[in-house]
Protein backbone atom coordinates (compact mmCIF):
# COMPACT_ATOMS: atom_id res chain seq x y z
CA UNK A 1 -3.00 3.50 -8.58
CA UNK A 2 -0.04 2.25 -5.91
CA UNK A 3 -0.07 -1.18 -4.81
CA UNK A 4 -1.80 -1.59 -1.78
CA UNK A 5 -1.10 -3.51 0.78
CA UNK A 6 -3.18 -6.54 1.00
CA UNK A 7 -2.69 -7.24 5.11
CA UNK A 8 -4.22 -10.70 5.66
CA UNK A 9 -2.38 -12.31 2.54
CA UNK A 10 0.81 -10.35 3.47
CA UNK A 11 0.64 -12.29 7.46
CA UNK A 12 0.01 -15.89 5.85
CA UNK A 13 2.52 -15.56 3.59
CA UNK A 14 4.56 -14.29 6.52
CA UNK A 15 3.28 -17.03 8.69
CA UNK A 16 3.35 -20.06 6.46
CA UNK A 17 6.80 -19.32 4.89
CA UNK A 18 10.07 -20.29 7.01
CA UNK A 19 12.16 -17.76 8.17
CA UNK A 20 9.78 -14.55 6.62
CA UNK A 21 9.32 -12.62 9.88
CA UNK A 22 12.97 -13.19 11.17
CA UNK A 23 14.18 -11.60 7.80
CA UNK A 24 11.77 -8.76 8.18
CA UNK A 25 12.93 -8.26 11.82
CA UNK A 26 16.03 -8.28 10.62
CA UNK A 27 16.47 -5.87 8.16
CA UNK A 28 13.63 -3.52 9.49
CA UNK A 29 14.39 -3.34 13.19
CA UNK A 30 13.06 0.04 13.77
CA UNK A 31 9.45 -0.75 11.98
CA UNK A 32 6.14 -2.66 13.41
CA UNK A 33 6.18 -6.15 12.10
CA UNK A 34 3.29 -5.30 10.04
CA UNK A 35 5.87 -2.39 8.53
CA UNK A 36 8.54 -4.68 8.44
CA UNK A 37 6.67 -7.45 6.33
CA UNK A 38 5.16 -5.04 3.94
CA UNK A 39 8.52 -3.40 3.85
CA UNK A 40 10.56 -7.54 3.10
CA UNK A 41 7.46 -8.25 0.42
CA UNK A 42 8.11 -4.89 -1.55
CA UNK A 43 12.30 -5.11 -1.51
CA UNK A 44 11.29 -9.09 -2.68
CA UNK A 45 8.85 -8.12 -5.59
CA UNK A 46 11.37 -5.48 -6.80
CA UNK A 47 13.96 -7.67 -6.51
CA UNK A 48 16.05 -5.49 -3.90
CA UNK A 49 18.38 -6.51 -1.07
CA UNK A 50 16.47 -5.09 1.78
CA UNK A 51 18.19 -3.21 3.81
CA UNK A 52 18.37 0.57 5.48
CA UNK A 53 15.25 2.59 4.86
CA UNK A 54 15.03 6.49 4.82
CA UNK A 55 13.46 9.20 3.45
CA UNK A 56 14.56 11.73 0.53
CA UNK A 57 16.46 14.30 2.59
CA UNK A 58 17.27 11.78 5.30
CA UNK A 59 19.21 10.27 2.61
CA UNK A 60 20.60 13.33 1.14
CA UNK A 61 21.48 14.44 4.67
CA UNK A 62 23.52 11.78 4.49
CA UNK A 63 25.54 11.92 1.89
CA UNK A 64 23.67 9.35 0.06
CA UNK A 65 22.35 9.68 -3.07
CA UNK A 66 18.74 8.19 -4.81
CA UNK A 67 18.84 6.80 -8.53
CA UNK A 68 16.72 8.97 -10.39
CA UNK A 69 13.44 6.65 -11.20
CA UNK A 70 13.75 4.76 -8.38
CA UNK A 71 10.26 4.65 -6.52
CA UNK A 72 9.96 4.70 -1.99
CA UNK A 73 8.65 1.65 -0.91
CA UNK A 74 4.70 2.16 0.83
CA UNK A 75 4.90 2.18 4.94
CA UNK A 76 1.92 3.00 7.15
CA UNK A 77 1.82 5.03 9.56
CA UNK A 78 -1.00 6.43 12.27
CA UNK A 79 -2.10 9.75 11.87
CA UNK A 80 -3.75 12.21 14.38
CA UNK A 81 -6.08 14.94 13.76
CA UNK A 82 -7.88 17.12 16.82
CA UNK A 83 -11.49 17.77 15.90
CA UNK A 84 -13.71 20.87 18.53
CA UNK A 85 -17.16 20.36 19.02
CA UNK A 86 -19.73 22.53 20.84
CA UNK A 87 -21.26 19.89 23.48
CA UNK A 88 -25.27 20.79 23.01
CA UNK A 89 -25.41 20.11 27.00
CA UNK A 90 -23.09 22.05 28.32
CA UNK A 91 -22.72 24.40 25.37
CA UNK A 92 -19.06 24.28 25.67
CA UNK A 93 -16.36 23.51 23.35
CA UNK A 94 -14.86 20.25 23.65
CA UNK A 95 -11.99 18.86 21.68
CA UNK A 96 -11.67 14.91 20.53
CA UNK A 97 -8.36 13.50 19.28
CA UNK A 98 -8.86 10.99 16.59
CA UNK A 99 -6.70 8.55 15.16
């Protein structure tokens, strides 16, 4: 099973240690701070300079290339699915967006 993230231990350690947000904002700039933190904490218990993130082909796309082994790190991300329902009412089809 992946690590998951455990959010309320992940924003006091964020709070209570100096600095800990302004080196997640720094090196994750484009994330949510929640992103960002989760993002610092898994480059710190891997013991990797954080630094630009990107997917597989975004990488390769590049001109970069990924150490074989090497694992992603975990990001979260909202996801939105459409789900049609017949209204018993007005017995017409309605649609509801759910994320």
């Amino acid at each position: 099973m992946r690590d998951q993230a455990k959010w309320q231990q992940l924003l006091v350690e964020a709070v209570n240690q100096p600095g800990r947000i302004m080196s997640a904002y720094t090196a994750f700039h484009n994330y949510s701070i929640g992103n960002a933190l989760l993002a610092l904490s898994q480059c710190l218990q891997r013991n990797l300079t954080p630094g630009p993130l990107n997917t597989y082909k975004g990488w390769q796309e590049l001109g970069r290339f990924v150490k074989k082994g090497e694992h992603a790190l975990t990001l979260c991300m909202p996801v939105t699915a459409k789900k049609k329902k017949i209204n018993p009412e007005t017995k017409q089809e309605e649609e509801r967006v759910l994320t």
